[in-house]
Protein backbone atom coordinates (compact mmCIF):
# COMPACT_ATOMS: atom_id res chain seq x y z
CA UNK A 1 69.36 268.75 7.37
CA UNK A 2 65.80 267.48 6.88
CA UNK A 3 67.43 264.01 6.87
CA UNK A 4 69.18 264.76 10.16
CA UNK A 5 65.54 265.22 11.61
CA UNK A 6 63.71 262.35 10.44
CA UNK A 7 66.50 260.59 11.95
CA UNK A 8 65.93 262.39 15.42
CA UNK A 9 62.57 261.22 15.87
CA UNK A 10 63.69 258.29 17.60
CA UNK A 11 65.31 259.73 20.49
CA UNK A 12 63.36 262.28 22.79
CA UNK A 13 65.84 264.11 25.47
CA UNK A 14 64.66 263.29 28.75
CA UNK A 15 63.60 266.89 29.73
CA UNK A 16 61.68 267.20 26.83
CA UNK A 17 59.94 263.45 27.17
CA UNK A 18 59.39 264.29 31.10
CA UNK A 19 57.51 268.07 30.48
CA UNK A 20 54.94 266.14 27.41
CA UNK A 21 53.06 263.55 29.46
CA UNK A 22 52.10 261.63 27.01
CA UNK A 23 48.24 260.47 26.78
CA UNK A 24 46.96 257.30 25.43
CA UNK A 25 46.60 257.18 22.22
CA UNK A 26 49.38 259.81 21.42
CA UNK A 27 53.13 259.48 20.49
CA UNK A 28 55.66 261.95 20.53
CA UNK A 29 58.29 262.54 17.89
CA UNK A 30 60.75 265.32 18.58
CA UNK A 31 62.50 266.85 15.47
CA UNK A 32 65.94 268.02 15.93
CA UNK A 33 65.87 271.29 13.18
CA UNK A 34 68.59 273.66 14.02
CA UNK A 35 69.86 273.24 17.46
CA UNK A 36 65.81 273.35 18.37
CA UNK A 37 63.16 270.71 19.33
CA UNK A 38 59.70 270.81 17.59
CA UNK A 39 57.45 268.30 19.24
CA UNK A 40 54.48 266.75 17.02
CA UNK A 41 52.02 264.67 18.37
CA UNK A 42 50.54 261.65 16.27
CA UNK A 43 47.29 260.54 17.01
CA UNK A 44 46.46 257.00 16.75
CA UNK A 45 42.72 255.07 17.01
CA UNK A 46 41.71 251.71 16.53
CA UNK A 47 38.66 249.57 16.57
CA UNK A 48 38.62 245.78 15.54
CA UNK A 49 35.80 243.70 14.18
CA UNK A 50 35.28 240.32 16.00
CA UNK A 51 34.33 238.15 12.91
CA UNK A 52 32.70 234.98 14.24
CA UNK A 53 31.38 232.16 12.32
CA UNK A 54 29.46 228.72 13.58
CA UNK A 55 26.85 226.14 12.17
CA UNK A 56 23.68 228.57 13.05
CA UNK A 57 25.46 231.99 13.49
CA UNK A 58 27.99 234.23 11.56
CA UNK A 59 28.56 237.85 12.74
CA UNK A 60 30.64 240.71 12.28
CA UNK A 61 31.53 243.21 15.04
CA UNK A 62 32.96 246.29 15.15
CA UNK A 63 33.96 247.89 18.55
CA UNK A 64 36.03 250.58 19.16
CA UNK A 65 38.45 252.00 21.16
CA UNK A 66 36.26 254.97 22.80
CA UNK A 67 33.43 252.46 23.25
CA UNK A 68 31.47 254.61 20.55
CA UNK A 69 30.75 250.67 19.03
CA UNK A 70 30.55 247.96 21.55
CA UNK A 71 30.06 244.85 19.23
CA UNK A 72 27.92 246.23 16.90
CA UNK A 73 26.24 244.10 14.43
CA UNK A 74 27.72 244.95 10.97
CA UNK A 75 26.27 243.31 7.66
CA UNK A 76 28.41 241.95 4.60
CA UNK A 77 28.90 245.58 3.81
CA UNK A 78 25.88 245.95 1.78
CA UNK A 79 22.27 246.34 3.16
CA UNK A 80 20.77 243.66 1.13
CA UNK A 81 17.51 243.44 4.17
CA UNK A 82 16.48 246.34 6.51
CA UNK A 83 17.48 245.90 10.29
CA UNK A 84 20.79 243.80 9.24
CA UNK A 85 23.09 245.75 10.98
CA UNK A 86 25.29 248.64 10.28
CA UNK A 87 27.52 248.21 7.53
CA UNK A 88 31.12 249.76 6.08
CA UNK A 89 29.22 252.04 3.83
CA UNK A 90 27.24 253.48 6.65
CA UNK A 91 29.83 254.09 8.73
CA UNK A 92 31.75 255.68 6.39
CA UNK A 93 28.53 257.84 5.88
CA UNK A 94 28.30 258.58 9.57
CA UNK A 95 31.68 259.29 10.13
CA UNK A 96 32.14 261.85 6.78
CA UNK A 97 28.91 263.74 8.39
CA UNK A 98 30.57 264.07 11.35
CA UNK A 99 34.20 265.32 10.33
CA UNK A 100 32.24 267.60 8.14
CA UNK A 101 30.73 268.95 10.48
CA UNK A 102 33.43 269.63 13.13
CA UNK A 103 35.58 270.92 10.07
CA UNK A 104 32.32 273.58 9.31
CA UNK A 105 32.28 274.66 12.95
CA UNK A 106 35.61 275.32 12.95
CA UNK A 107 35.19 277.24 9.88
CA UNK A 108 33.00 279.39 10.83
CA UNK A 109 34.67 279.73 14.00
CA UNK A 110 31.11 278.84 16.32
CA UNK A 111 32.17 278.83 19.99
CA UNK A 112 29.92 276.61 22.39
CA UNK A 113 27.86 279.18 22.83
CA UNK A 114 26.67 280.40 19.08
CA UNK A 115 23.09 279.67 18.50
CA UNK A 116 21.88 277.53 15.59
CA UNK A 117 21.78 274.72 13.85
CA UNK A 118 23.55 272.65 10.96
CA UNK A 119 22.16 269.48 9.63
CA UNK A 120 24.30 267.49 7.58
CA UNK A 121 23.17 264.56 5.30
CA UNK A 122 25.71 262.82 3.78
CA UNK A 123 24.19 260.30 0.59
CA UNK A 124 26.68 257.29 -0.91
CA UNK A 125 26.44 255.75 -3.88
CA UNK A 126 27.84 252.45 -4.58
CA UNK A 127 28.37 250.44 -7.60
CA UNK A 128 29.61 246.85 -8.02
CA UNK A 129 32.58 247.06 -10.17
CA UNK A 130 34.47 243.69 -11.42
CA UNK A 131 36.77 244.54 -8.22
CA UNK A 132 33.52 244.61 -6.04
CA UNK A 133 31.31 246.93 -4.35
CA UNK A 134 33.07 250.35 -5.05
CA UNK A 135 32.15 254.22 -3.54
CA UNK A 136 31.51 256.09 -6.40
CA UNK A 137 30.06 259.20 -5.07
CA UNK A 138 29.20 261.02 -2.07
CA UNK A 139 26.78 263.69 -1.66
CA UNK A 140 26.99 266.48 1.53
CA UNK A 141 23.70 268.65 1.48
CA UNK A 142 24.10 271.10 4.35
CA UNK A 143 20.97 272.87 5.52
CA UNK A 144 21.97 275.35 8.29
CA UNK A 145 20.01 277.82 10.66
CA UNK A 146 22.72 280.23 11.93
CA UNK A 147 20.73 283.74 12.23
CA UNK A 148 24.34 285.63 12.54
CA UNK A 149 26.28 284.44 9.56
CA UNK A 150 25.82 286.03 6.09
CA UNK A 151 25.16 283.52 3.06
CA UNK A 152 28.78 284.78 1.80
CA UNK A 153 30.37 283.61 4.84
CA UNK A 154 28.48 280.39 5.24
CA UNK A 155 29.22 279.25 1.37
CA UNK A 156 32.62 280.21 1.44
CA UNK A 157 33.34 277.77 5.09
CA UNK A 158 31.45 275.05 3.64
CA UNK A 159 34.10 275.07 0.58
CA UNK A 160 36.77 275.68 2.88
CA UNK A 161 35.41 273.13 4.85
CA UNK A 162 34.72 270.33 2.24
CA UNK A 163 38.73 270.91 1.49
CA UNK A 164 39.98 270.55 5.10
CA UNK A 165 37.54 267.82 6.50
CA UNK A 166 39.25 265.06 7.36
CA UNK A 167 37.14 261.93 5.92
CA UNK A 168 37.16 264.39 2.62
CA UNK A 169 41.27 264.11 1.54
CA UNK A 170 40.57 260.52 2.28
CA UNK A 171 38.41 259.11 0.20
CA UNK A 172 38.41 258.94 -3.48
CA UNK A 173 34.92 259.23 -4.88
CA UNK A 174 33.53 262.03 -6.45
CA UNK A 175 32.49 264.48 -3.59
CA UNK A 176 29.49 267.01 -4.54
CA UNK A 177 27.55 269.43 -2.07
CA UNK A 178 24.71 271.82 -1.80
CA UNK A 179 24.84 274.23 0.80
CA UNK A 180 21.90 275.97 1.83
CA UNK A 181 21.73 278.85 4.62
CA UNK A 182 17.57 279.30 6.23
CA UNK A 183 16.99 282.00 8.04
C-alpha cells in the first residue's frame, strides 16, 4: 500500500489541484492512502552565485530568491582580510542563528505580542583538513530576557529547540550550547 502512494504523487485529481492554489515556490503531492487524499506541500528555495572572473576582477555573488542577497560580495569562503565579503561560513552562521531562533520561539510558544528578548550568537570553527576547509564545530550561546518564562521552561525549549531547528539536523559538526535566562 505505501508503494501504491508514492506512486500517486504524480497525479493530483482535478478537484483537489483546483481547491490548493498553489504558490510559488510550493508543489503539491497528493498521496492516495486508503480511498483518501493527504496533500503535502514541499517547499523549495534557491539562490545562485554569479561567479565572474576577468584580467583585473574576480567575484563571487550570491543572490537569492527573496532578494534577502542581491549580488552580494562573497570571499573564497574563508576570511583571509577584513571587509572581503561575506563568505559560506558566515552564512551558514547567520542562517543557523536564525532557524534557531524561530525554532526557540516556537518552543516556547511566544506570540507577536510576548515581551522580551533572545540574542543568539552562533560561533564556527573551521579546520583545514586534507579534504579542505571543514566545519568542525558550532557553538549557540543563547542569552534571553523573557520576564514570564521560568529557567525550567526556557532550558528545556532551547534543547527541544537545538533538536528541531532546521540548520541543526543538517549539518554535521559537533553542535554545543549554553543557555542562559537574565532576568
Amino acid at each position: 500500500m505505501v508503494r501504491d502512494a508514492w506512486l500517486n504523487t504524480m497525479v493530483v485529481p482535478q478537484a483537489i489541484a483546483r481547491r490548493h492554489d498553489k504558490p510559488r515556490n510550493e508543489v503539491l503531492a497528493c498521496f492516495l492512502v486508503s480511498r483518501d487524499y493527504i496533500l503535502m506541500k514541499l517547499i523549495i528555495q534557491k539562490a545562485l552565485v554569479r561567479w565572474e572572473n576577468g584580467p583585473k576582477v574576480c567575484s563571487r555573488a550570491p543572490t537569492t530568491e527573496s532578494g534577502a542577497l542581491k549580488r552580494a560580495d562573497c570571499s573564497l569562503g574563508i576570511p583571509f582580510k577584513k571587509n572581503s565579503g561575506t563568505n559560506p561560513a558566515e552564512l551558514i552562521a547567520a542562517a543557523h542563528a536564525a532557524s534557531f531562533s524561530l525554532a526557540l520561539s516556537n518552543e516556547l510558544g511566544l506570540a507577536g505580542s510576548a515581551s522580551g528578548d533572545i540574542v543568539i550568537t552562533v560561533t564556527m570553527t573551521l579546520e583545514r583538513l586534507a579534504a579542505g576547509w571543514t566545519i568542525m564545530n558550532i557553538h549557540l550561546n543563547v542569552v534571553a530576557r523573557l520576564p514570564k518564562v521560568t529557567q525550567s521552561r526556557f532550558i528545556d525549549a532551547t534543547v527541544r529547540a537545538k533538536t528541531s531547528c532546521l540548520v541543526s539536523r543538517l549539518l554535521r559538526a559537533n553542535i554545543s550550547m549554553n543557555a542562559k535566562l537574565e532576568q
